[in-house]
N, C-alpha and C. Protein backbone atom coordinates (compact mmCIF):
# COMPACT_ATOMS: atom_id res chain seq x y z
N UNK A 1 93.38 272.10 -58.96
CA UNK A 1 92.45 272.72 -59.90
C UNK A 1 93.26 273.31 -61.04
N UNK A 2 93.16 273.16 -62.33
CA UNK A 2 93.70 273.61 -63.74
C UNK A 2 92.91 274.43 -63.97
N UNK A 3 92.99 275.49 -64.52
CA UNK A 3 92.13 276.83 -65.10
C UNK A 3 93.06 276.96 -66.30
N UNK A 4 92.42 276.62 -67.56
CA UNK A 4 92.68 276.85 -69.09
C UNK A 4 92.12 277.51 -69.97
N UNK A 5 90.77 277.87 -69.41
CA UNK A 5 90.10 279.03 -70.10
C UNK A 5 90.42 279.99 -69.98
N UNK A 6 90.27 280.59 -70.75
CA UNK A 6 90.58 282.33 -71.41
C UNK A 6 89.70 282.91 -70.56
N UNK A 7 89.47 284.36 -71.26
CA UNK A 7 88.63 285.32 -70.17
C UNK A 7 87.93 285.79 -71.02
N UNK A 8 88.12 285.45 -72.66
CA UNK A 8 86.53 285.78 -73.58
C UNK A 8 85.22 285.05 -72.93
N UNK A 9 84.23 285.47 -72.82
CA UNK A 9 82.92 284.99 -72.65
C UNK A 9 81.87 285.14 -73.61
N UNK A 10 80.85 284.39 -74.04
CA UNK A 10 79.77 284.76 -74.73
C UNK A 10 78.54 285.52 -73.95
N UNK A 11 78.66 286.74 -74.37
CA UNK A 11 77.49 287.26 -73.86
C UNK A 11 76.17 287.04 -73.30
N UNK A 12 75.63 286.43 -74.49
CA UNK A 12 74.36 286.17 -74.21
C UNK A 12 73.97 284.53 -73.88
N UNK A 13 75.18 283.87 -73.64
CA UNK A 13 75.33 282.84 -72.47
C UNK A 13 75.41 283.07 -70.91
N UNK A 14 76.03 284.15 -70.97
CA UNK A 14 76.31 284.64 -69.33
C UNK A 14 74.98 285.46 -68.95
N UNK A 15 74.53 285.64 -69.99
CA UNK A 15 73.07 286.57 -69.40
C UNK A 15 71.97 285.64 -68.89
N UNK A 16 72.59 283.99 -69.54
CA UNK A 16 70.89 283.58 -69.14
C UNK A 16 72.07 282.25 -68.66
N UNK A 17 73.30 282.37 -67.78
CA UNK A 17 73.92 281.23 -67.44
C UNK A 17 72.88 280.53 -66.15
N UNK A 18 72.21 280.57 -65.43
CA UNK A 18 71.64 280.10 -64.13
C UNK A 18 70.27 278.90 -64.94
N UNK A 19 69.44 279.98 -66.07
CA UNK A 19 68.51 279.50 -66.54
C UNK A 19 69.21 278.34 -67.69
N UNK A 20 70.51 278.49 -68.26
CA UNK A 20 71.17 277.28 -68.89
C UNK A 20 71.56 276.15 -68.06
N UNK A 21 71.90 276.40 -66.86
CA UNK A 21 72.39 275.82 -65.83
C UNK A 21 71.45 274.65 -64.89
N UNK A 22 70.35 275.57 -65.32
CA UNK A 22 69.01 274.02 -64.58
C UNK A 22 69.40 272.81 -64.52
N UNK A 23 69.52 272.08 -65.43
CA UNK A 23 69.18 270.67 -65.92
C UNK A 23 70.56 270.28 -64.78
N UNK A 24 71.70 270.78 -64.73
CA UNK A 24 73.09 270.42 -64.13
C UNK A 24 72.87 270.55 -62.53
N UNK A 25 72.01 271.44 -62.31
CA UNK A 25 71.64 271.94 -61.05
C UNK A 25 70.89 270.71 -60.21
N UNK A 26 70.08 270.23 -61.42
CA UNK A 26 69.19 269.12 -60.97
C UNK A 26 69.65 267.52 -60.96
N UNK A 27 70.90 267.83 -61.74
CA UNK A 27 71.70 266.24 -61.83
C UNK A 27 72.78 266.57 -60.56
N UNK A 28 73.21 267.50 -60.30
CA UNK A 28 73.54 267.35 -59.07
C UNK A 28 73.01 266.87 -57.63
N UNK A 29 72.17 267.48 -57.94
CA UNK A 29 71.41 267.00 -56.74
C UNK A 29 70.45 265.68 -56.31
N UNK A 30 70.34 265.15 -57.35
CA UNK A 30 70.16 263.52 -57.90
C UNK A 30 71.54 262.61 -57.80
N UNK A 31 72.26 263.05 -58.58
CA UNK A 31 73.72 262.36 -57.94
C UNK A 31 74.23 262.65 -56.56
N UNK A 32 73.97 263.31 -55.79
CA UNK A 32 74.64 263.98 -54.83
C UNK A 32 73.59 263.12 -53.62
N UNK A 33 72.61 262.43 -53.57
CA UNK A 33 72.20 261.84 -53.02
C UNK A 33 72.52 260.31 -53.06
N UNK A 34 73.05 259.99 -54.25
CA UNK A 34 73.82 258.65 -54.31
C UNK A 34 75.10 258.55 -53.80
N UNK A 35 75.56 259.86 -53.99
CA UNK A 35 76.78 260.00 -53.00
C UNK A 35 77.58 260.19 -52.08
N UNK A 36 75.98 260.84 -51.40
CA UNK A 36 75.62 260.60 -49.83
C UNK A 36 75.65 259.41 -49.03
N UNK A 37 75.14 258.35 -50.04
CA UNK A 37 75.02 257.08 -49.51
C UNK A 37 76.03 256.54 -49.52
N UNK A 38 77.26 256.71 -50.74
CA UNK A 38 78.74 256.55 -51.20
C UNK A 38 79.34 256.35 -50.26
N UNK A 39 79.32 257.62 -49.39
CA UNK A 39 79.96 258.43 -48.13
C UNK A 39 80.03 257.12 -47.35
N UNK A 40 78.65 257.10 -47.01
CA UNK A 40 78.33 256.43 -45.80
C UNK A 40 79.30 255.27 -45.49
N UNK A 41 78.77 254.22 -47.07
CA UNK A 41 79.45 253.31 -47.09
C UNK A 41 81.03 253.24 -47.20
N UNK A 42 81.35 254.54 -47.75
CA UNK A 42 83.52 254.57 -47.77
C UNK A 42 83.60 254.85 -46.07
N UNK A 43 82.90 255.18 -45.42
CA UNK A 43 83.42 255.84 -44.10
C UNK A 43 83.16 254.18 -43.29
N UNK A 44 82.70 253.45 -43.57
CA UNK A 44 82.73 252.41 -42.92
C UNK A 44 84.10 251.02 -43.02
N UNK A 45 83.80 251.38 -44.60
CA UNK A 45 84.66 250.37 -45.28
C UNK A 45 86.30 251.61 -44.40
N UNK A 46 86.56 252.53 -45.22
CA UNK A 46 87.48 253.14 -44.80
C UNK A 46 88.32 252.84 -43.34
N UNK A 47 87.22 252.77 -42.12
CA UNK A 47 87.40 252.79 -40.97
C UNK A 47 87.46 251.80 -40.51
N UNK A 48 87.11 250.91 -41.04
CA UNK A 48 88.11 249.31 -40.85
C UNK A 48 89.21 248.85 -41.82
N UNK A 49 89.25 249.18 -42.96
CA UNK A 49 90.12 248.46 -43.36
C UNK A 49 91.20 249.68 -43.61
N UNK A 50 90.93 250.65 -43.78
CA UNK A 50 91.81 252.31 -43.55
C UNK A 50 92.14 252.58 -45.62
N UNK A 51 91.32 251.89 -46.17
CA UNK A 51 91.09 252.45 -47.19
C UNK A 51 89.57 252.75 -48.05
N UNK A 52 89.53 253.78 -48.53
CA UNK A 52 88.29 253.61 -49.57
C UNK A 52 88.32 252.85 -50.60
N UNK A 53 87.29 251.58 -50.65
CA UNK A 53 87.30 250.76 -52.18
C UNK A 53 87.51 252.11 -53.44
N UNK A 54 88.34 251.06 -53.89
CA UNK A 54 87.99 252.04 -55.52
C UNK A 54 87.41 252.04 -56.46
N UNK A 55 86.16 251.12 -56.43
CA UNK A 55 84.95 251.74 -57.09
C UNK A 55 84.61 252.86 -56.43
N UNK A 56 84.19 252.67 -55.14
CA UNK A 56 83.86 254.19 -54.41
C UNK A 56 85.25 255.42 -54.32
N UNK A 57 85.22 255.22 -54.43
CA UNK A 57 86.40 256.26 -55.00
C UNK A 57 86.61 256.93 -55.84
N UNK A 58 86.43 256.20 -56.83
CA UNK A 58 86.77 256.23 -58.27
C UNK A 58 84.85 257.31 -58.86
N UNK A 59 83.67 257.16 -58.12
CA UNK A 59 82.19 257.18 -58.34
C UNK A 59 82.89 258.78 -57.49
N UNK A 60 83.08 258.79 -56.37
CA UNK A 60 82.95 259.97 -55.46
C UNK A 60 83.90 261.07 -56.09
N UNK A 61 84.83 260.92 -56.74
CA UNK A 61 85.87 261.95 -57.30
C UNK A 61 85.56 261.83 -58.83
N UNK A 62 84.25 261.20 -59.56
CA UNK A 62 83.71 261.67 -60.66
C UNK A 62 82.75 262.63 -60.43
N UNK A 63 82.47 262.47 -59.23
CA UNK A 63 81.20 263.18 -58.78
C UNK A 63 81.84 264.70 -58.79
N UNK A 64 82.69 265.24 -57.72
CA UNK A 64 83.43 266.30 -57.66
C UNK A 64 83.94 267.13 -58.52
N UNK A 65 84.51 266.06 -59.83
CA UNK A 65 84.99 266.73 -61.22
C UNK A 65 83.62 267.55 -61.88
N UNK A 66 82.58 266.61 -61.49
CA UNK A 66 81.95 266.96 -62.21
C UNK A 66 80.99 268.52 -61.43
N UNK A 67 80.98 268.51 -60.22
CA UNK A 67 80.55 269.70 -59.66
C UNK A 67 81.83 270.49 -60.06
N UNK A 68 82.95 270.35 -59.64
CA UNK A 68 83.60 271.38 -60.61
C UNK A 68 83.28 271.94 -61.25
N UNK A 69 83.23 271.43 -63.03
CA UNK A 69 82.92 271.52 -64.27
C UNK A 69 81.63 272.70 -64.24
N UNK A 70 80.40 272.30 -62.61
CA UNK A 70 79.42 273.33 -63.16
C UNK A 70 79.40 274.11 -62.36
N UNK A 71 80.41 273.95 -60.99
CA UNK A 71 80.60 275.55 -60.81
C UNK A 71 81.58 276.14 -61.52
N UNK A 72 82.63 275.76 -62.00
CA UNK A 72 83.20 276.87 -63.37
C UNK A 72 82.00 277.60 -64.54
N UNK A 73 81.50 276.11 -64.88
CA UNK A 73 79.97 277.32 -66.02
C UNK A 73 79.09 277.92 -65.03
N UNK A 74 78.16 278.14 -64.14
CA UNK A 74 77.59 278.63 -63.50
C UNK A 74 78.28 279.79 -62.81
N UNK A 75 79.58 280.25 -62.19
CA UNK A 75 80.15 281.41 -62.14
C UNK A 75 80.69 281.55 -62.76
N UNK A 76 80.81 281.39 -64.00
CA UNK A 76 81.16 282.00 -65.35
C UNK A 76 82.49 282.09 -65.21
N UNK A 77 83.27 281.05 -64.87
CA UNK A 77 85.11 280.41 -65.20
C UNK A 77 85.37 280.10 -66.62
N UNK A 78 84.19 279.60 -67.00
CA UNK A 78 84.40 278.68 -68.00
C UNK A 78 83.13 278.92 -68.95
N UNK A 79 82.80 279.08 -70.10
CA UNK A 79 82.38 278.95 -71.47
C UNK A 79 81.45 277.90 -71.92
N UNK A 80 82.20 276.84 -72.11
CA UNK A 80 81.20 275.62 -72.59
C UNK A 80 80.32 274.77 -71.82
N UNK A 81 79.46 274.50 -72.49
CA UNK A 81 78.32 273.80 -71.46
C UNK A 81 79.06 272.41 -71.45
N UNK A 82 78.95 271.67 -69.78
CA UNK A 82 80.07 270.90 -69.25
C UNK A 82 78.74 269.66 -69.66
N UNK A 83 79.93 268.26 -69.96
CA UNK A 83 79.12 267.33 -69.71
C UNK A 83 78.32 266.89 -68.63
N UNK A 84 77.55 265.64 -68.64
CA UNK A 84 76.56 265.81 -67.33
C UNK A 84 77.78 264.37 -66.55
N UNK A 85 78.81 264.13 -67.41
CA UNK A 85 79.18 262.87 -66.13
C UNK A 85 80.58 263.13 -65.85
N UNK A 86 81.42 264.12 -66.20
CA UNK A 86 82.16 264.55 -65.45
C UNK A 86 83.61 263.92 -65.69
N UNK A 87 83.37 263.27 -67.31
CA UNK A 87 84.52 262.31 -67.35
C UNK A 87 85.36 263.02 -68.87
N UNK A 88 84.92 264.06 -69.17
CA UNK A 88 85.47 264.34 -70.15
C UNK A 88 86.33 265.59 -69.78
N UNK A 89 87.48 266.00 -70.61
CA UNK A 89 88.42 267.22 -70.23
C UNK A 89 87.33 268.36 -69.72
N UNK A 90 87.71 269.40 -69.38
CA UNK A 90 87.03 270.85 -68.86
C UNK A 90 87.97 271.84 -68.99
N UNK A 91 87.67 273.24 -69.07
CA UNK A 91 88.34 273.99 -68.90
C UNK A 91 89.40 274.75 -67.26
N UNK A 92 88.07 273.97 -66.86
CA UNK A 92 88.26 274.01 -65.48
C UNK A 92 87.89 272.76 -64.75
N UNK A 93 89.08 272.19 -64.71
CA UNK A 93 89.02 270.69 -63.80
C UNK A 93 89.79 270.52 -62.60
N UNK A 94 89.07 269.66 -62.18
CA UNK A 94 90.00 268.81 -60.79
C UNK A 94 90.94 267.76 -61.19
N UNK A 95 91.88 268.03 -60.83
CA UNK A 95 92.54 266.62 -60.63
C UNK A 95 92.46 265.73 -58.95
N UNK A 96 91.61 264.65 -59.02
CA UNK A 96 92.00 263.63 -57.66
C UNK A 96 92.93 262.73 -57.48
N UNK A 97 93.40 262.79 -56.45
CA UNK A 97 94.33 261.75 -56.19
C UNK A 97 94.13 260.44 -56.13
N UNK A 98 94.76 259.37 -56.60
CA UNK A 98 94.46 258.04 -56.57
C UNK A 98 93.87 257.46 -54.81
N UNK A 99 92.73 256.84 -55.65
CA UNK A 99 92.62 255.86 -53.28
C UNK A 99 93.98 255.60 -52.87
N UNK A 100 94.31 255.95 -51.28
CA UNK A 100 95.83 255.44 -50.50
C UNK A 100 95.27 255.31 -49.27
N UNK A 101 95.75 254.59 -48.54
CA UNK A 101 95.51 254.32 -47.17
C UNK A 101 94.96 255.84 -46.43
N UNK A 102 94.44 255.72 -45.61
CA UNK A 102 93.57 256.58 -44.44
C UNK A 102 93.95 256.53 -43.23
N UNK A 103 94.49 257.33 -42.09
CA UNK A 103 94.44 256.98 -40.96
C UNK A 103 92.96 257.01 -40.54
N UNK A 104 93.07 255.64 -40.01
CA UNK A 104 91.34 255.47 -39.45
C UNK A 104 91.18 256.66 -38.32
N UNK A 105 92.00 257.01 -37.09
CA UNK A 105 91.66 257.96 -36.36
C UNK A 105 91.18 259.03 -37.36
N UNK A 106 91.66 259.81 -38.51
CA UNK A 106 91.28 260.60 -38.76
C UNK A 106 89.94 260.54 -39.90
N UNK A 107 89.99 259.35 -40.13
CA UNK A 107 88.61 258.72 -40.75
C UNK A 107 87.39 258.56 -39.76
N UNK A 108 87.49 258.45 -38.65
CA UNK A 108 86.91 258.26 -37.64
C UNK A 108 86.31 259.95 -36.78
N UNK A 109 86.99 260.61 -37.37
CA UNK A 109 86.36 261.80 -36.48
C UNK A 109 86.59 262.69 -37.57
N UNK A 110 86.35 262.63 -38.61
CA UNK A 110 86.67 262.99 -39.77
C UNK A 110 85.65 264.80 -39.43
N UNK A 111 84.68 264.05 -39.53
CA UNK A 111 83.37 264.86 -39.26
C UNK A 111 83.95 266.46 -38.74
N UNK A 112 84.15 266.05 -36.97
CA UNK A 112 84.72 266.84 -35.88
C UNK A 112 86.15 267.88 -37.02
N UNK A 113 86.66 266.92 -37.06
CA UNK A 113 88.06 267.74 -38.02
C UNK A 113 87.96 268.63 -38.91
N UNK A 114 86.61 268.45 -39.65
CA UNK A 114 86.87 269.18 -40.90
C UNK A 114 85.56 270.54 -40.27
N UNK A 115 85.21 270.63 -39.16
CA UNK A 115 84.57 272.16 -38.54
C UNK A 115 85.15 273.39 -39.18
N UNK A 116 86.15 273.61 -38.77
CA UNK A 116 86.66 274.67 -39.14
C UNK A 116 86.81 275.14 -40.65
N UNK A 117 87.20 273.86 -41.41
CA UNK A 117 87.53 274.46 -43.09
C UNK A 117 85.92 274.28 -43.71
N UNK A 118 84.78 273.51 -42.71
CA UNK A 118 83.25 273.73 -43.23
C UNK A 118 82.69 275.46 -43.29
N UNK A 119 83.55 275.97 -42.04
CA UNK A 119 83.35 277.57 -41.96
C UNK A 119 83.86 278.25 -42.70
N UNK A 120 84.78 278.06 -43.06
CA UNK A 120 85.57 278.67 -44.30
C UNK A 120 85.23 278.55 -45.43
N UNK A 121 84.98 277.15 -45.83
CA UNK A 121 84.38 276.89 -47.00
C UNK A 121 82.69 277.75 -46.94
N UNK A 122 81.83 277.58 -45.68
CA UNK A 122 80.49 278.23 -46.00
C UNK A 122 80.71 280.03 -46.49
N UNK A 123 81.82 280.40 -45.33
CA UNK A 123 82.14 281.94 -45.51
C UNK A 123 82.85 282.16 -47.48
N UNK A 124 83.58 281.27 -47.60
CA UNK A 124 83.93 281.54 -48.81
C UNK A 124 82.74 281.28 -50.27
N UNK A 125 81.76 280.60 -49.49
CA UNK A 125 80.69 280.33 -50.56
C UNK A 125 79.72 281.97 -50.83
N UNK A 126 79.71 282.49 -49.65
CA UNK A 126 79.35 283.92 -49.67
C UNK A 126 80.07 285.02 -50.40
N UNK A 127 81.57 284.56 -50.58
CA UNK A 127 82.31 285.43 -51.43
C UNK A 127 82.16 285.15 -53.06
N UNK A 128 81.78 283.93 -53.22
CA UNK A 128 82.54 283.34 -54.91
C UNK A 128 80.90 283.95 -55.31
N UNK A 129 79.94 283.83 -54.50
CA UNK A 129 78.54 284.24 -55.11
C UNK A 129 78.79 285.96 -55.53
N UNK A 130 79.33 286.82 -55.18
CA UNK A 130 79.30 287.83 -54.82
C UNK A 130 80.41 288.38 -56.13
N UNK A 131 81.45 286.98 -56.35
CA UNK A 131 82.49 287.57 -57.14
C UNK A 131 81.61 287.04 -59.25
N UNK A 132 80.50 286.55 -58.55
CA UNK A 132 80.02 285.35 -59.55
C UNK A 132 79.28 286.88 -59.91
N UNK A 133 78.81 287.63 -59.69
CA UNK A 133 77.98 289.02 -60.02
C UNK A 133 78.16 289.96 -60.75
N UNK A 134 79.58 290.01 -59.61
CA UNK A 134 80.67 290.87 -60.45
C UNK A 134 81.25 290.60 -61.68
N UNK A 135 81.63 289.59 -61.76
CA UNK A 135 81.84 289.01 -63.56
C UNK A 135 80.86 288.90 -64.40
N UNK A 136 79.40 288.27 -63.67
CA UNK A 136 78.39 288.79 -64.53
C UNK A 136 78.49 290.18 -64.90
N UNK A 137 78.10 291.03 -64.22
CA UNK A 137 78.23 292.41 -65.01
C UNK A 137 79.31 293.14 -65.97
N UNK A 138 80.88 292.78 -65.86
CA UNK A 138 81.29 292.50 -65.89
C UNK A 138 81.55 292.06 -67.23
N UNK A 139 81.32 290.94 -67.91
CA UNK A 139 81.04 290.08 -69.16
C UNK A 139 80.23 290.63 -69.98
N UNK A 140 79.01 291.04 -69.36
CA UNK A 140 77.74 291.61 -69.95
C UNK A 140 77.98 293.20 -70.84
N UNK A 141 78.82 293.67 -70.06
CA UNK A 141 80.05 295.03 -70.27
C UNK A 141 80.88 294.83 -71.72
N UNK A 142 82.12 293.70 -71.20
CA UNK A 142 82.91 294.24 -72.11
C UNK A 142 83.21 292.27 -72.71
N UNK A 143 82.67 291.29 -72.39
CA UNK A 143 82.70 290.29 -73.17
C UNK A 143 84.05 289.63 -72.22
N UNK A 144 84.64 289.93 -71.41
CA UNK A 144 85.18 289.26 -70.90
C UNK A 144 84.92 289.10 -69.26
N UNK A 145 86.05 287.88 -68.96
CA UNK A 145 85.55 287.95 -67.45
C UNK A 145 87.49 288.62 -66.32
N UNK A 146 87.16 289.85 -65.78
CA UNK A 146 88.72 290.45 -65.21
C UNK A 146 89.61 289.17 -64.92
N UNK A 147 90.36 289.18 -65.41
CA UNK A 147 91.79 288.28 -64.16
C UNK A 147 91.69 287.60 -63.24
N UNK A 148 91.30 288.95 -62.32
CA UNK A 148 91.65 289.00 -60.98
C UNK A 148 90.28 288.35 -60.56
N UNK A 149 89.02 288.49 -60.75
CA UNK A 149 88.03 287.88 -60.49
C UNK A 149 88.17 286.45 -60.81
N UNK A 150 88.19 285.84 -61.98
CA UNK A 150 88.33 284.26 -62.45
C UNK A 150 89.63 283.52 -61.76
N UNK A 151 90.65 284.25 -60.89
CA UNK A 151 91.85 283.82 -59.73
C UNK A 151 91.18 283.75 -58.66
N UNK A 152 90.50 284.57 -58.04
CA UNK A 152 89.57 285.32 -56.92
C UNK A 152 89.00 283.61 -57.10
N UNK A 153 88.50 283.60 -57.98
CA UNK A 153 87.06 282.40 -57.95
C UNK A 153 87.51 281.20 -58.16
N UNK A 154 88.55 281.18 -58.99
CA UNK A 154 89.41 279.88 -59.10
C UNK A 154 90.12 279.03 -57.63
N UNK A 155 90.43 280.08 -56.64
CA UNK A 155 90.83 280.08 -55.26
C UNK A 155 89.83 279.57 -54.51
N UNK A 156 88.59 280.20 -54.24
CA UNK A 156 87.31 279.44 -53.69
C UNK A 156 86.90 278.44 -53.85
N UNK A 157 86.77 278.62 -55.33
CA UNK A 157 86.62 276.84 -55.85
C UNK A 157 87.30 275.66 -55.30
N UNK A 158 88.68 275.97 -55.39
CA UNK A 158 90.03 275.11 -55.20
C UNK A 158 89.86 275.03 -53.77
N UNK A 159 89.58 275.63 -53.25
CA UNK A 159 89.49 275.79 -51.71
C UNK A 159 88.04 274.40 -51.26
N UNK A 160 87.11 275.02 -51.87
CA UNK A 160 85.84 274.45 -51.42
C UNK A 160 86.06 273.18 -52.18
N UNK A 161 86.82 272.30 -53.18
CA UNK A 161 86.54 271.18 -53.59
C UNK A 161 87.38 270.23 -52.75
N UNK A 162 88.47 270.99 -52.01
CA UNK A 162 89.32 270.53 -51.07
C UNK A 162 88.74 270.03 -50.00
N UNK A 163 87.78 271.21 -49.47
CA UNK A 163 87.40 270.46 -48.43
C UNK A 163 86.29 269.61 -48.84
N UNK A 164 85.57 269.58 -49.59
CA UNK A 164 84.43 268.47 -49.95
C UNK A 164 85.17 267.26 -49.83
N UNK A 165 86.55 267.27 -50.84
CA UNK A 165 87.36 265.81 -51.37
C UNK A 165 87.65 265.44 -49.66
N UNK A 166 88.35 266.21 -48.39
CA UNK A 166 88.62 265.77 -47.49
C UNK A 166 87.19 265.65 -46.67
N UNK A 167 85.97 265.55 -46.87
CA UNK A 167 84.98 265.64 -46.33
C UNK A 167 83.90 263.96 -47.08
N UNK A 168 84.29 264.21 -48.06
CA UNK A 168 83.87 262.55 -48.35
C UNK A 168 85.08 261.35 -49.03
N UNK A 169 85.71 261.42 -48.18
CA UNK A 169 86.89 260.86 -47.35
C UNK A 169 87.94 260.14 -48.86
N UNK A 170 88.21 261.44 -50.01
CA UNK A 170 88.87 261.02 -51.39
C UNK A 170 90.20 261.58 -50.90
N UNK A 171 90.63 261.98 -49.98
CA UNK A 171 91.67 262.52 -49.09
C UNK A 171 92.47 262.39 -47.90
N UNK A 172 93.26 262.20 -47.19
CA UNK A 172 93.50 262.44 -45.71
C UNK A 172 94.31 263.94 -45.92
N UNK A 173 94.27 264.33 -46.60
CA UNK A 173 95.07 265.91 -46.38
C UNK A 173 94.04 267.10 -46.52
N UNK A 174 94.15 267.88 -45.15
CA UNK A 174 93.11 268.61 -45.08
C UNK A 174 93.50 269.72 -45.87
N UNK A 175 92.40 270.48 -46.19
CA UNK A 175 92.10 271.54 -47.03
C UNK A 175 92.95 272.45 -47.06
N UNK A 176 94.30 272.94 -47.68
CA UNK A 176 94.94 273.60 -47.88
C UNK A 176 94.42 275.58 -47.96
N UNK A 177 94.84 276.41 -47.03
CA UNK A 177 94.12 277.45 -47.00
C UNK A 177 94.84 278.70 -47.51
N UNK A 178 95.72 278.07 -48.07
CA UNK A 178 97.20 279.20 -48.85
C UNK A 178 96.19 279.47 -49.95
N UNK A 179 96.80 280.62 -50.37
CA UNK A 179 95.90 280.59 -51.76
C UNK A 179 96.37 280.52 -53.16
N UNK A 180 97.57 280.02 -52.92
CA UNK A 180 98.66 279.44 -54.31
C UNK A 180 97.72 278.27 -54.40
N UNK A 181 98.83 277.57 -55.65
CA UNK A 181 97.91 276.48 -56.14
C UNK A 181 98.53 275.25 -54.92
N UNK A 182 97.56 274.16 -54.65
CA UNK A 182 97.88 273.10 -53.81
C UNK A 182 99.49 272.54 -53.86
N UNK A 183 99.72 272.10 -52.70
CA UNK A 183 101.31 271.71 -52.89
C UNK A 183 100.82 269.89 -52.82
């Protein structure tokens, strides 16, 4: 995860960021059902041949950039309203790793494996909402968003896109839980 934005915010963007945020809210979740199906099909292909095609690959880690992109604007990381396809720079982006071979065992119980960083990731979704408040108020105050909050949130993020990427199988390296940047 790259974080290049500053910590100026526009005010009266962050006041009505959720109600700006609709339309992204709703292309997620329209894409996110095509990429459900994505899944399906990389976890098959994957598990025989021990790689993900890279069209699917290439569709599933546009997808991700692009939830990135709107959880940086929606907890207020980031400033500009993000494109809707996820292919243009951000202030706050992902970088994915190219498709590489898979161990099928761990393609294969992929599911079972990734329990634990699903708990972490759900427990940490309870925190970034909480830190997403605090910068609202926060912004609304003094026009910026603290440091330590947009690191705080930058960490969750980085955390939770990790395990998504190792969860619809753009990965075999599980979710890193340090809270430096990924090695």
């Amino acid at each position: 995860l790259a974080v290049a934005e500053g910590l100026r915010r526009n005010r009266l963007t962050a006041a009505f960021r959720l109600i700006l945020a609709i339309p992204h809210l709703v292309w997620v979740s329209l894409w996110g059902v095509a990429v459900g199906i994505a899944v399906i099909v990389a976890w098959f292909a994957a598990l025989f041949t021990g790689r993900v095609p890279d069209a699917l690959h290439g569709f599933m880690a546009q997808f991700l950039r692009y939830v990135t992109h709107v959880y940086a604007y929606v907890l207020l990381m980031a400033d500009p309203f993000p494109g809707f396809l996820g292919d243009r720079p951000y202030p706050v982006d992902l970088a994915v790793a190219p498709p590489a071979r898979q161990n099928r065992w761990i393609v294969g119980f992929r599911v079972i494996m990734a329990i634990p960083a699903a708990i972490m990731s759900q427990a940490l979704s309870y925190v970034i909402w909480a830190l997403a408040v605090l910068s609202w108020f926060a912004i609304l105050f003094t026009g910026r968003q603290p440091l330590g909050l947009r690191d705080l949130s930058a960490f969750v993020v980085r955390f939770n896109q990790q395990f998504h990427g190792y969860l619809i199988l753009l990965t075999d390296r599980y979710p890193d839980f340090s809270p430096g940047p990924p090695r």
